[in-house]
PDB file of N, CA and C in Angstrom:
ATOM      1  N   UNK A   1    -184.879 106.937  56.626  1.00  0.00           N
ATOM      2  CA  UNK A   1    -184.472 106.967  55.242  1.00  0.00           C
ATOM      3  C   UNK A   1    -184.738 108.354  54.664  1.00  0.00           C
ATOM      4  N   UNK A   2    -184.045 108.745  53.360  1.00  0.00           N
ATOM      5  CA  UNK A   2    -184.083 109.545  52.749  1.00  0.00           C
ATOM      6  C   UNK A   2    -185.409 110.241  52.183  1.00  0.00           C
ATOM      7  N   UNK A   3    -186.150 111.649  52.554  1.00  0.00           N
ATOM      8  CA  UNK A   3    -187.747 111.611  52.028  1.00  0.00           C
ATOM      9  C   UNK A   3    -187.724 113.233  51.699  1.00  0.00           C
ATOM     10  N   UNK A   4    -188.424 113.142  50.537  1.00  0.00           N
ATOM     11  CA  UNK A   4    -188.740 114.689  50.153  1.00  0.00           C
ATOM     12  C   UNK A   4    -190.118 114.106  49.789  1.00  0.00           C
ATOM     13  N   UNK A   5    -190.963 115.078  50.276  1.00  0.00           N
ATOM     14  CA  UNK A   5    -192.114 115.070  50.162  1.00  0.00           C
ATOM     15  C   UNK A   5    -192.844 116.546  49.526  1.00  0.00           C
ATOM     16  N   UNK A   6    -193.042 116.722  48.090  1.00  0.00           N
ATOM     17  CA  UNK A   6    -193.576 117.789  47.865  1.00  0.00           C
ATOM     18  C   UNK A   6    -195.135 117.742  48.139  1.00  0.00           C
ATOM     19  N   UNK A   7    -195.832 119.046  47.941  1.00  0.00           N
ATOM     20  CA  UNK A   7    -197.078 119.414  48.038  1.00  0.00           C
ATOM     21  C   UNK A   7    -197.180 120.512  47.294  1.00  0.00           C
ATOM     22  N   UNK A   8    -198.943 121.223  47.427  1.00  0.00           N
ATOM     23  CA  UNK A   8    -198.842 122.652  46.930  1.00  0.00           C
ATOM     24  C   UNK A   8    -199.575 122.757  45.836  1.00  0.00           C
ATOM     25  N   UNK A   9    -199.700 121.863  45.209  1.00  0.00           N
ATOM     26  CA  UNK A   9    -199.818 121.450  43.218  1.00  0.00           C
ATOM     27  C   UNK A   9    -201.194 121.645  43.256  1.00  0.00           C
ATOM     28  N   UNK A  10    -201.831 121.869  42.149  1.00  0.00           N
ATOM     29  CA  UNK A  10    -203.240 122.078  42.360  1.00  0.00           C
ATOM     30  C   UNK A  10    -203.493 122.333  41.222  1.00  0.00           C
ATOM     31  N   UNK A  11    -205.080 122.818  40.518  1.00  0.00           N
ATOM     32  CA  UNK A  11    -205.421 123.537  39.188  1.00  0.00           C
ATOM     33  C   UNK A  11    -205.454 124.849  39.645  1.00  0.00           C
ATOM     34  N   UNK A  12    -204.629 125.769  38.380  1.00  0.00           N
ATOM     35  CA  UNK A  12    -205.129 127.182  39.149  1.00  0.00           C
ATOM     36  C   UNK A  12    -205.113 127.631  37.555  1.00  0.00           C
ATOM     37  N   UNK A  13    -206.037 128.679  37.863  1.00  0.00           N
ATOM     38  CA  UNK A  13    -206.148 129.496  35.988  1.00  0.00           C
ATOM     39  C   UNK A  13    -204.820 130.238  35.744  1.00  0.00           C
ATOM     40  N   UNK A  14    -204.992 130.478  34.516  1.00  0.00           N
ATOM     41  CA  UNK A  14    -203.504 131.399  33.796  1.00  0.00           C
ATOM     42  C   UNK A  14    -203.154 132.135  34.378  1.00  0.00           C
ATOM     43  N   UNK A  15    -202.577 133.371  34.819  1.00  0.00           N
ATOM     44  CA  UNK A  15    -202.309 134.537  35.258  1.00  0.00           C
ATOM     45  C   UNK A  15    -202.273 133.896  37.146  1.00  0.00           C
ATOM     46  N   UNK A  16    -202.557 132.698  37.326  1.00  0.00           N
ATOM     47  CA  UNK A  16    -202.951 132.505  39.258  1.00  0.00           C
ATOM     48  C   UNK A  16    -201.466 132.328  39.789  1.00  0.00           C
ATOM     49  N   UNK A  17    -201.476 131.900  40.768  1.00  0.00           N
ATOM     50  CA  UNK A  17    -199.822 132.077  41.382  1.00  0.00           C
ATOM     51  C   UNK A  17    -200.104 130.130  41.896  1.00  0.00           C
ATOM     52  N   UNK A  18    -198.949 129.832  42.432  1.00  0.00           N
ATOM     53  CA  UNK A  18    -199.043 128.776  43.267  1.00  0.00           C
ATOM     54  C   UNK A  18    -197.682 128.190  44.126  1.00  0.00           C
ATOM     55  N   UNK A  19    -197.737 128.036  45.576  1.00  0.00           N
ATOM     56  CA  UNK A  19    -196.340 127.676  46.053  1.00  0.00           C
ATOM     57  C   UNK A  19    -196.311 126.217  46.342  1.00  0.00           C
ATOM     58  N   UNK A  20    -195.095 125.500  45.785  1.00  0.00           N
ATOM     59  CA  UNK A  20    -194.761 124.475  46.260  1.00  0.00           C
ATOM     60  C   UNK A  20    -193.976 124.253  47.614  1.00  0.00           C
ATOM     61  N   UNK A  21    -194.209 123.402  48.129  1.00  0.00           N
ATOM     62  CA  UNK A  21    -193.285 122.912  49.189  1.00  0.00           C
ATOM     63  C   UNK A  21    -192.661 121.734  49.105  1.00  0.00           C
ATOM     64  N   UNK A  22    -191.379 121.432  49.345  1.00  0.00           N
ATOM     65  CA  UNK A  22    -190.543 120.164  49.481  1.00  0.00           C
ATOM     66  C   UNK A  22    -190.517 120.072  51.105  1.00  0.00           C
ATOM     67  N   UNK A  23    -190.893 119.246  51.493  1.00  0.00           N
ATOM     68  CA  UNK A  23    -190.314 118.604  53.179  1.00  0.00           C
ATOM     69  C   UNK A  23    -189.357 117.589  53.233  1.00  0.00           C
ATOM     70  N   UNK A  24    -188.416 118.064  53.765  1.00  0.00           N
ATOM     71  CA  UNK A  24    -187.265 116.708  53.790  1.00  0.00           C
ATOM     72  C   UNK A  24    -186.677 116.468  54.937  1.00  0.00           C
ATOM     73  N   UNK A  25    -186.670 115.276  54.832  1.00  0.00           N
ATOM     74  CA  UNK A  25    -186.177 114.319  56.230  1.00  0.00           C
ATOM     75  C   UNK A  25    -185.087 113.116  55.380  1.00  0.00           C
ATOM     76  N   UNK A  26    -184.659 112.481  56.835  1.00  0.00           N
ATOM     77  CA  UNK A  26    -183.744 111.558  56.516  1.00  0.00           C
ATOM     78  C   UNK A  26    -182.588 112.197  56.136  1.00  0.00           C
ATOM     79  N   UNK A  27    -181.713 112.950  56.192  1.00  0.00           N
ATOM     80  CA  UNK A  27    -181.020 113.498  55.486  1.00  0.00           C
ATOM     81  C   UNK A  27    -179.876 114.950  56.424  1.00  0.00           C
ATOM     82  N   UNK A  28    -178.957 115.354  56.225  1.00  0.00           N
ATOM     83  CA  UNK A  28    -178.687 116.798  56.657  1.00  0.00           C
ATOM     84  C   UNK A  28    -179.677 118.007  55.277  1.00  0.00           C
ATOM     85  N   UNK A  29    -180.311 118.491  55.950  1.00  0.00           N
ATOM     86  CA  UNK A  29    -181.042 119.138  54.872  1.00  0.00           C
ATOM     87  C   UNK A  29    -180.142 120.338  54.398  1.00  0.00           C
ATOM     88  N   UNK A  30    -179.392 121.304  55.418  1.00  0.00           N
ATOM     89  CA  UNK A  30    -178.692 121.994  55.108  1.00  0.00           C
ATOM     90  C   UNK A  30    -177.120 122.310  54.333  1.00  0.00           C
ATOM     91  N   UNK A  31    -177.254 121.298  54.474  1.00  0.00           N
ATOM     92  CA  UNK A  31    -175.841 120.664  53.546  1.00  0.00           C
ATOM     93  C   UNK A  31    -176.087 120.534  52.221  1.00  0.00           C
ATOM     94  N   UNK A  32    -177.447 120.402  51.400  1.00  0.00           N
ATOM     95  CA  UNK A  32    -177.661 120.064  50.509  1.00  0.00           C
ATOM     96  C   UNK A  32    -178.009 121.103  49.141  1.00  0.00           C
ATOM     97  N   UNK A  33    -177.727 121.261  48.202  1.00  0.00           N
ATOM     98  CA  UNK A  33    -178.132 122.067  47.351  1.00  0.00           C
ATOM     99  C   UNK A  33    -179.156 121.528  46.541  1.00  0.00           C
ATOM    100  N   UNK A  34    -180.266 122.403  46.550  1.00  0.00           N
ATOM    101  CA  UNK A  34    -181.394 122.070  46.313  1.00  0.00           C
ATOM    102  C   UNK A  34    -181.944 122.165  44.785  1.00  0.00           C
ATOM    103  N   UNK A  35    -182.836 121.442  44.414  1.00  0.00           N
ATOM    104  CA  UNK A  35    -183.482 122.087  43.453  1.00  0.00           C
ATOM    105  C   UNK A  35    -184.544 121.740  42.672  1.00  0.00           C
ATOM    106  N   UNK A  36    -185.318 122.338  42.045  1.00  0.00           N
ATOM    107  CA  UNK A  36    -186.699 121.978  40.970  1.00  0.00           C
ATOM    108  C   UNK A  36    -186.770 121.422  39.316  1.00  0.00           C
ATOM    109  N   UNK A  37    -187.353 120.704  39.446  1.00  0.00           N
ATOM    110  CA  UNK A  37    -187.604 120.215  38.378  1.00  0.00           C
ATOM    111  C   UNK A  37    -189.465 119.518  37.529  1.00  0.00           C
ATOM    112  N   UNK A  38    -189.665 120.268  36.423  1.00  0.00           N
ATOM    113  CA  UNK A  38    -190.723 119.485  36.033  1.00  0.00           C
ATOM    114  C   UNK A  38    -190.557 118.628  35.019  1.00  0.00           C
ATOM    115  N   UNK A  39    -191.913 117.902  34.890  1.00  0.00           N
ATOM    116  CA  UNK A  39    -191.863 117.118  33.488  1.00  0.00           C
ATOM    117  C   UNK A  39    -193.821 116.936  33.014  1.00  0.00           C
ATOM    118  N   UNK A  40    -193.911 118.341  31.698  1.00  0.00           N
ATOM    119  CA  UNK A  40    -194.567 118.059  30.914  1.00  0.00           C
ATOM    120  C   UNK A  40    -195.152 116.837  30.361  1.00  0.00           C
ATOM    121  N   UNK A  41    -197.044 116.170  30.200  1.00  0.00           N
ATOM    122  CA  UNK A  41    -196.742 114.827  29.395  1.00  0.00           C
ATOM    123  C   UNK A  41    -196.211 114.522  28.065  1.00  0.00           C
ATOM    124  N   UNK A  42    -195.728 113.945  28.023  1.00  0.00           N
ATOM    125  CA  UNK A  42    -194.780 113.353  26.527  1.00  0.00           C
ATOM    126  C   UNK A  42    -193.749 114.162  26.364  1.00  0.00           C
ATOM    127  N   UNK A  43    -193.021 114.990  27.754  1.00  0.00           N
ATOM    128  CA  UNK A  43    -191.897 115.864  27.421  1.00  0.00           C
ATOM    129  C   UNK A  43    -190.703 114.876  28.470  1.00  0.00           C
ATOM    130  N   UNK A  44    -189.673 115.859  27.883  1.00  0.00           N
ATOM    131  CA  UNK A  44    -188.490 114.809  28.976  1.00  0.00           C
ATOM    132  C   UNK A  44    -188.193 116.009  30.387  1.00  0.00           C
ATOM    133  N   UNK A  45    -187.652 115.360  31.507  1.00  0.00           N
ATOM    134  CA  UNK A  45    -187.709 116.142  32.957  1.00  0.00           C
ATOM    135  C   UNK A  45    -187.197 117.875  32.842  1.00  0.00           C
ATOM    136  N   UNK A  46    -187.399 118.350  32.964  1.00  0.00           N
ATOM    137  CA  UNK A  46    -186.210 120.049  32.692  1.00  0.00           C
ATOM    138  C   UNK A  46    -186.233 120.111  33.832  1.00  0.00           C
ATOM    139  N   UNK A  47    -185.342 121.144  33.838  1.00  0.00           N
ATOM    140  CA  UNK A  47    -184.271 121.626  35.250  1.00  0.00           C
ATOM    141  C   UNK A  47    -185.436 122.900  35.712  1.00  0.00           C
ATOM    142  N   UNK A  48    -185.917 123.485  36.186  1.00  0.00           N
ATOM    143  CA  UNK A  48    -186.221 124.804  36.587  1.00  0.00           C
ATOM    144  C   UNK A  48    -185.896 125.847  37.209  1.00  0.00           C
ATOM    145  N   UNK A  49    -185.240 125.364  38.240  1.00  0.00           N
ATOM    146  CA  UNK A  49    -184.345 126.327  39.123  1.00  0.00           C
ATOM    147  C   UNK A  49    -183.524 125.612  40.322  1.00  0.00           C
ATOM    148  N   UNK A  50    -182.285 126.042  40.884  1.00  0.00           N
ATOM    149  CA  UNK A  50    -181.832 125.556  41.814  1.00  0.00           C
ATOM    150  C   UNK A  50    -180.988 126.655  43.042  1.00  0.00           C
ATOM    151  N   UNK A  51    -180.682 126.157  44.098  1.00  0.00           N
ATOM    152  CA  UNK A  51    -180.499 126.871  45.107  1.00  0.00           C
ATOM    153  C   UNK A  51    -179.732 126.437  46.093  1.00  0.00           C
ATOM    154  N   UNK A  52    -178.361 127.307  46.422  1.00  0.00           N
ATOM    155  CA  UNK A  52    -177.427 126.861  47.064  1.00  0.00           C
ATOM    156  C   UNK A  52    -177.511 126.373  48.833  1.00  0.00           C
ATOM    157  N   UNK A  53    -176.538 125.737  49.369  1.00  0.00           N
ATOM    158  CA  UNK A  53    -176.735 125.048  50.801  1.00  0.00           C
ATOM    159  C   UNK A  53    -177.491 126.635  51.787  1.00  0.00           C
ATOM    160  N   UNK A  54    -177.003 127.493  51.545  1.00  0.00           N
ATOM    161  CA  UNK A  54    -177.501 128.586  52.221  1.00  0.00           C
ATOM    162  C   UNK A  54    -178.462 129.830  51.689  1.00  0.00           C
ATOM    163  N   UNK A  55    -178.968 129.225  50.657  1.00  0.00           N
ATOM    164  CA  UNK A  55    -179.680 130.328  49.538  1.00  0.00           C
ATOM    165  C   UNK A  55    -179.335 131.470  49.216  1.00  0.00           C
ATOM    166  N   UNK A  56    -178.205 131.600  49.380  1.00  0.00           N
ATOM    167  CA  UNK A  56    -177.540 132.723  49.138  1.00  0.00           C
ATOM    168  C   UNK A  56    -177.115 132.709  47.518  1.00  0.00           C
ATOM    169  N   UNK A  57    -177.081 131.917  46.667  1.00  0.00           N
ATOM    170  CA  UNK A  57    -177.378 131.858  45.275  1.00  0.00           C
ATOM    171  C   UNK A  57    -178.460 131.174  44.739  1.00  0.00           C
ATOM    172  N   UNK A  58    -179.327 131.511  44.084  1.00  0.00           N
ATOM    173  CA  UNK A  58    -180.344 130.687  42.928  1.00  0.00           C
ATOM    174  C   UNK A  58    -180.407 131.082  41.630  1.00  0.00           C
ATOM    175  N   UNK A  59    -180.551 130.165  40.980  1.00  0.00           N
ATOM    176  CA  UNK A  59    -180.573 130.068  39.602  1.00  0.00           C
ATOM    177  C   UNK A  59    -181.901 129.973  38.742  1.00  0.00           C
ATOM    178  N   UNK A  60    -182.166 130.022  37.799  1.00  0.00           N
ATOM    179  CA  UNK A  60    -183.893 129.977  37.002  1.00  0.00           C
ATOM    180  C   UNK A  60    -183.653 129.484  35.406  1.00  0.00           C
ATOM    181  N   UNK A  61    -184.140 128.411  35.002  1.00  0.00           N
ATOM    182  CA  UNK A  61    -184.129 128.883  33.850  1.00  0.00           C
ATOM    183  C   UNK A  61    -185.001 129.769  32.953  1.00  0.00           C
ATOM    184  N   UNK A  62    -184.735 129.922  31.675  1.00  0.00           N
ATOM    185  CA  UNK A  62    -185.069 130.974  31.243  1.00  0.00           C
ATOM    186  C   UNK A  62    -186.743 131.283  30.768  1.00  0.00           C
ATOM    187  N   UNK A  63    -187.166 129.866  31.207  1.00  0.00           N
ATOM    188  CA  UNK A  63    -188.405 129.793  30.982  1.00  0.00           C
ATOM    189  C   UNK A  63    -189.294 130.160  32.198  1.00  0.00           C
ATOM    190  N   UNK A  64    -188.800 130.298  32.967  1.00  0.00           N
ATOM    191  CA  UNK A  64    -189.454 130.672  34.376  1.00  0.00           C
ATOM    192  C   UNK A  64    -189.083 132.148  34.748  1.00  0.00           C
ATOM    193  N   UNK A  65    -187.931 132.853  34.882  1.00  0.00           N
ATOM    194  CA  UNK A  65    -187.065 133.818  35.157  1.00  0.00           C
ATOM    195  C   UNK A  65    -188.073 134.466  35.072  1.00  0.00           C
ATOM    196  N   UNK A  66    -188.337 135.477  36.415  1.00  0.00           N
ATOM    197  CA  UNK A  66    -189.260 136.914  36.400  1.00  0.00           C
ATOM    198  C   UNK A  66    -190.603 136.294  37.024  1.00  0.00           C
ATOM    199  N   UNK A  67    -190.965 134.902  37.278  1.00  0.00           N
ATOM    200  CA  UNK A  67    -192.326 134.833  37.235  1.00  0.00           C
ATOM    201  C   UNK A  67    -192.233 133.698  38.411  1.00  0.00           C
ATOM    202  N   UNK A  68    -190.857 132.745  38.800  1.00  0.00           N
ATOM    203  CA  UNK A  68    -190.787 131.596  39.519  1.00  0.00           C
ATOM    204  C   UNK A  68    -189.426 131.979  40.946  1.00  0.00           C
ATOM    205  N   UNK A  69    -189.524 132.094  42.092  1.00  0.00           N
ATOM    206  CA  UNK A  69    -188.776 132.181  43.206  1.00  0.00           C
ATOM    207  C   UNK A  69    -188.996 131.137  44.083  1.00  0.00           C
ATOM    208  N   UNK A  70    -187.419 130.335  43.584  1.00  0.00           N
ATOM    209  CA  UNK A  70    -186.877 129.583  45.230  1.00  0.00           C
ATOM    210  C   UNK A  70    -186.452 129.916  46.263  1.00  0.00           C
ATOM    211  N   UNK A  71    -186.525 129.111  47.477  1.00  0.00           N
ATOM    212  CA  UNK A  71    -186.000 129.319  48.294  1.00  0.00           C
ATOM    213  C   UNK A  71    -186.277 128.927  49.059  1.00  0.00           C
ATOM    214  N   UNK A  72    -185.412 128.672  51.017  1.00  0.00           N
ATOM    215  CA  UNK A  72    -185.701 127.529  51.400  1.00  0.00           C
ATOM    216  C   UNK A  72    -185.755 127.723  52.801  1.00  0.00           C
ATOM    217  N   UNK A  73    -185.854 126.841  53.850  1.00  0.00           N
ATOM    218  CA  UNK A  73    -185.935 127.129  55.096  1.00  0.00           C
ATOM    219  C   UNK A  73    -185.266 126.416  55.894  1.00  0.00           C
ATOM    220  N   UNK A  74    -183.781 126.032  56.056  1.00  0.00           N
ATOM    221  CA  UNK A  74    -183.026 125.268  56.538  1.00  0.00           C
ATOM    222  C   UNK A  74    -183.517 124.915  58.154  1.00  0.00           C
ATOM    223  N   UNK A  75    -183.933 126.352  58.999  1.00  0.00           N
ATOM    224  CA  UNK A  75    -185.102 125.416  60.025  1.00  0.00           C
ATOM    225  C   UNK A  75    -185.958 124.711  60.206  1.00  0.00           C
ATOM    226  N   UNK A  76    -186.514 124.975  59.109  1.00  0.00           N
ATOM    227  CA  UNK A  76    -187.688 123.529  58.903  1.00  0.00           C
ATOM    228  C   UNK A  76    -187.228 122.699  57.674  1.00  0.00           C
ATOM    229  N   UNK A  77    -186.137 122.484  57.798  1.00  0.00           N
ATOM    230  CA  UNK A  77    -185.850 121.517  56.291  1.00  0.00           C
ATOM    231  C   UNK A  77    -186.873 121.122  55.169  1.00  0.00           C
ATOM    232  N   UNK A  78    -187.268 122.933  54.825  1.00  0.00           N
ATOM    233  CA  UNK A  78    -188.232 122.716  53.907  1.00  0.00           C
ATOM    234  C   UNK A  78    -187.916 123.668  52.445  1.00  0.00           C
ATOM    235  N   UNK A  79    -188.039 123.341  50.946  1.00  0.00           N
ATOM    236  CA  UNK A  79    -187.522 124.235  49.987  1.00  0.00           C
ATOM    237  C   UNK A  79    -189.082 124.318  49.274  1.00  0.00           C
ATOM    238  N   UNK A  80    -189.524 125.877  48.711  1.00  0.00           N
ATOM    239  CA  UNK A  80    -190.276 125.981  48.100  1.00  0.00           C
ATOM    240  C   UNK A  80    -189.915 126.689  46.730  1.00  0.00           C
ATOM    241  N   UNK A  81    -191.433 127.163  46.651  1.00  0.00           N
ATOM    242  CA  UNK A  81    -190.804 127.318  44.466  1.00  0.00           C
ATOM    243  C   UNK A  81    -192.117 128.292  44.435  1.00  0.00           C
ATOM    244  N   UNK A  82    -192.256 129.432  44.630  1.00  0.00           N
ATOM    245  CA  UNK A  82    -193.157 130.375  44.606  1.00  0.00           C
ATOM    246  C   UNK A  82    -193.397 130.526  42.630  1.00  0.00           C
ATOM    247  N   UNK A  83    -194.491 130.768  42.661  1.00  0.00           N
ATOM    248  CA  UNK A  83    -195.211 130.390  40.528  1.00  0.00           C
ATOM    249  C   UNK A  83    -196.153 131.489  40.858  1.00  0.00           C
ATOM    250  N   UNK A  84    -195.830 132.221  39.986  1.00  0.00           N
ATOM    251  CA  UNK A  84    -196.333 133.632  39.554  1.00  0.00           C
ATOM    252  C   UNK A  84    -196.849 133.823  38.199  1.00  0.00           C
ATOM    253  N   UNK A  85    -198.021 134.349  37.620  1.00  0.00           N
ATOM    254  CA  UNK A  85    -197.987 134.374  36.188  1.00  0.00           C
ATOM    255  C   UNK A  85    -197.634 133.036  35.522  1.00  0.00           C
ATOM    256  N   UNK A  86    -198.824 131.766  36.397  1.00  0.00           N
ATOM    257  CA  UNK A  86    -198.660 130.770  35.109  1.00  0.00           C
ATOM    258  C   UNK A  86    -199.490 130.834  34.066  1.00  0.00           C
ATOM    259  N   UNK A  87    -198.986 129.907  33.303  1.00  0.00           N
ATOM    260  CA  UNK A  87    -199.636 129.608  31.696  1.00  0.00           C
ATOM    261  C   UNK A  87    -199.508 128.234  31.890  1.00  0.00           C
ATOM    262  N   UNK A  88    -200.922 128.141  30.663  1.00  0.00           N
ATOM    263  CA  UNK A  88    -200.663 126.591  30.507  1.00  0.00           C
ATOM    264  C   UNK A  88    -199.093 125.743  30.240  1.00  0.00           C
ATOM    265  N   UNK A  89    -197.857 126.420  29.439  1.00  0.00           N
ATOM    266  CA  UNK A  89    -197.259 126.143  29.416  1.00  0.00           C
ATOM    267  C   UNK A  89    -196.557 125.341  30.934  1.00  0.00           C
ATOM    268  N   UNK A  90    -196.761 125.896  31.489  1.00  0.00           N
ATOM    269  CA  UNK A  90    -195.968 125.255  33.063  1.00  0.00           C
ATOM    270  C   UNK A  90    -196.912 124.335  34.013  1.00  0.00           C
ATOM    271  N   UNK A  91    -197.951 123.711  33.211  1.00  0.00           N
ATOM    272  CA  UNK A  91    -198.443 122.325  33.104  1.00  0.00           C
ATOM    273  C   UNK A  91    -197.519 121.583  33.396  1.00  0.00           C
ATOM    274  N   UNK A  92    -197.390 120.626  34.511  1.00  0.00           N
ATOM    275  CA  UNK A  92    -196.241 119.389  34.424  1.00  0.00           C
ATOM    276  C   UNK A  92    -196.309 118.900  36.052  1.00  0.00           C
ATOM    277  N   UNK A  93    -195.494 117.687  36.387  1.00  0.00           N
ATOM    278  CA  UNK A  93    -195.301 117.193  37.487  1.00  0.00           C
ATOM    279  C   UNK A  93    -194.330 117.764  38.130  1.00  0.00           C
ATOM    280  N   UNK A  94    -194.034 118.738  38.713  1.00  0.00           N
ATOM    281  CA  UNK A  94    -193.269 118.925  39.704  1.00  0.00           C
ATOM    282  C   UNK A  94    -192.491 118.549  40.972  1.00  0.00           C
ATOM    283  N   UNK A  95    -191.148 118.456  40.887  1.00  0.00           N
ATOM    284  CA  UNK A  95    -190.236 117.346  41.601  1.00  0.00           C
ATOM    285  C   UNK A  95    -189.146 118.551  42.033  1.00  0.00           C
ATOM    286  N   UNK A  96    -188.879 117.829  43.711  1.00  0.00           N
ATOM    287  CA  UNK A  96    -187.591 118.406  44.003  1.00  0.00           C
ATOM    288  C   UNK A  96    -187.064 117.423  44.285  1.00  0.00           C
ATOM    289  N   UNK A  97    -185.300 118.258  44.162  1.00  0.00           N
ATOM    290  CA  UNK A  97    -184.360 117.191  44.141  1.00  0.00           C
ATOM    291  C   UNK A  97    -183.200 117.655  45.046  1.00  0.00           C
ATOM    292  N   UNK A  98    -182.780 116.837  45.674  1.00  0.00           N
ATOM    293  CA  UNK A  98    -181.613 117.077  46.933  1.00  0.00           C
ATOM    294  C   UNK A  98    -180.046 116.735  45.944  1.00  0.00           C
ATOM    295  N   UNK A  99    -178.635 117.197  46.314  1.00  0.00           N
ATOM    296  CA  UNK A  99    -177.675 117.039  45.354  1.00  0.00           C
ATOM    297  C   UNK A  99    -176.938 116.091  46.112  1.00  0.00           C
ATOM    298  N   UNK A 100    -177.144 116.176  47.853  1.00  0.00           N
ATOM    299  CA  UNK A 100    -176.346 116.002  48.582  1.00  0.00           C
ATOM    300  C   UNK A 100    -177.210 115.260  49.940  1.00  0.00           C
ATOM    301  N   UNK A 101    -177.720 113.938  49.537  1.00  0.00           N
ATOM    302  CA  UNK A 101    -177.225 113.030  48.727  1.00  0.00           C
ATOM    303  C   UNK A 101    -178.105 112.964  47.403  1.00  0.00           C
ATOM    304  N   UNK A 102    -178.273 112.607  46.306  1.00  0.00           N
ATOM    305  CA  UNK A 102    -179.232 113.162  45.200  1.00  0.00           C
ATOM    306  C   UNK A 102    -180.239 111.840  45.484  1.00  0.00           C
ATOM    307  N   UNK A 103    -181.639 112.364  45.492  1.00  0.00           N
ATOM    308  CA  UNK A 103    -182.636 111.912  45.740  1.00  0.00           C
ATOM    309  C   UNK A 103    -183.370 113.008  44.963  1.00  0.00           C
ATOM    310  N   UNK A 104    -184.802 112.261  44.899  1.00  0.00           N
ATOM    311  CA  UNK A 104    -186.108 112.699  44.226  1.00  0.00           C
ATOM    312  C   UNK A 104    -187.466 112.529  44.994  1.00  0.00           C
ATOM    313  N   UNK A 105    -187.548 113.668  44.923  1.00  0.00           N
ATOM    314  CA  UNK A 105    -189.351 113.508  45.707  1.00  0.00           C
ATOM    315  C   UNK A 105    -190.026 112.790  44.543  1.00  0.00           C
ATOM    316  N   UNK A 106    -191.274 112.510  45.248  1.00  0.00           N
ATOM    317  CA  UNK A 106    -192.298 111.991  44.170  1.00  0.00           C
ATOM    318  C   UNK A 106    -193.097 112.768  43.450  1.00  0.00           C
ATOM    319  N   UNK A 107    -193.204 114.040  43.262  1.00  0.00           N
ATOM    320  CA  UNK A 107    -193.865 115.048  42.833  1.00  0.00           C
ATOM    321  C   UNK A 107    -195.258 115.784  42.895  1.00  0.00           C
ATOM    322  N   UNK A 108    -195.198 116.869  42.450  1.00  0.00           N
ATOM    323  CA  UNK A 108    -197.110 117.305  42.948  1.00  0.00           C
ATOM    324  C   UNK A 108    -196.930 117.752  41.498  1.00  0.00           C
ATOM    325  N   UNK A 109    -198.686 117.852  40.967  1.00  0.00           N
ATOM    326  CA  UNK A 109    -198.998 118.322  40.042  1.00  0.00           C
ATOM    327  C   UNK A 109    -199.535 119.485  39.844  1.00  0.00           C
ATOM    328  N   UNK A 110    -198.691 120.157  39.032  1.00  0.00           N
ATOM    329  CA  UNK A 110    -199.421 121.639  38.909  1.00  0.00           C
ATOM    330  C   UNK A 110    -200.312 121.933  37.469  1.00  0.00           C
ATOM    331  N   UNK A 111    -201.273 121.986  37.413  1.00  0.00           N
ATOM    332  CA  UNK A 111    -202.148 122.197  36.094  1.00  0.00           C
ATOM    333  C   UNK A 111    -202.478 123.377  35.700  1.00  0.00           C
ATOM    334  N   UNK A 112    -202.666 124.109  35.124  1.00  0.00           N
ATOM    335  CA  UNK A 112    -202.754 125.708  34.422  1.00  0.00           C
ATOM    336  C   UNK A 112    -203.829 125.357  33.476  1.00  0.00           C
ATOM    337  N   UNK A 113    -205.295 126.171  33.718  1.00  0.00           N
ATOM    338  CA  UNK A 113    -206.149 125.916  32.867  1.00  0.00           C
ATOM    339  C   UNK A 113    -207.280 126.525  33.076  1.00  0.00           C
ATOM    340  N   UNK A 114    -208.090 127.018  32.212  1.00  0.00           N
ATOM    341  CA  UNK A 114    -209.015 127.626  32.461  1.00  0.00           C
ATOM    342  C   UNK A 114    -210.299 126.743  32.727  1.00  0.00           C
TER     343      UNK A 114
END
């Protein structure tokens, strides 16, 4: 069956870095366009960034841009999310998501805090 399994999530202070990993199985991994998503508590899911079948395009939104890099490893059917310069702001559950077929990992938590 279909499985994304993130990791990575952790407490790290303001200014710390942190990489996620998605592992995915069940699935053609390379076929799929990938992508990130968090959700703040008491906020609704946002998009964060996404990344084409061959990573040859990615996208950011504007709240991340300069500080967050995807990208993925079609040999190991694995997508990560490199976090640079967090702030508490980017507090939230972190989820990747496959397009093709669309599925949802269960997420890791990333906390920002002194």
């Amino acid at each position: 069956q279909v499985q994304l399994v993130e990791s990575g999530g952790g407490l790290v202070q303001p200014g710390g870095s942190l990489r996620l990993s998605c592992r995915a199985s069940g699935f053609t991994f390379w076929r799929s366009p990938m992508s990130w998503y968090r959700q703040a508590p008491g906020k609704e899911r946002e998009w964060v960034a996404a990344i084409t079948m061959d990573g040859g395009v990615k996208k950011y939104a504007d709240s991340v841009k300069g500080r967050f890099t995807i990208a993925r490893d079609n040999a190991k059917n694995t997508l990560y999310l490199q976090m640079n310069s967090l702030t508490s702001e980017d507090t939230a559950m972190y989820y990747c998501k496959a397009s093709t077929p669309e599925y949802w990992g269960q997420g890791t938590q990333v906390t920002v805090s002194s």
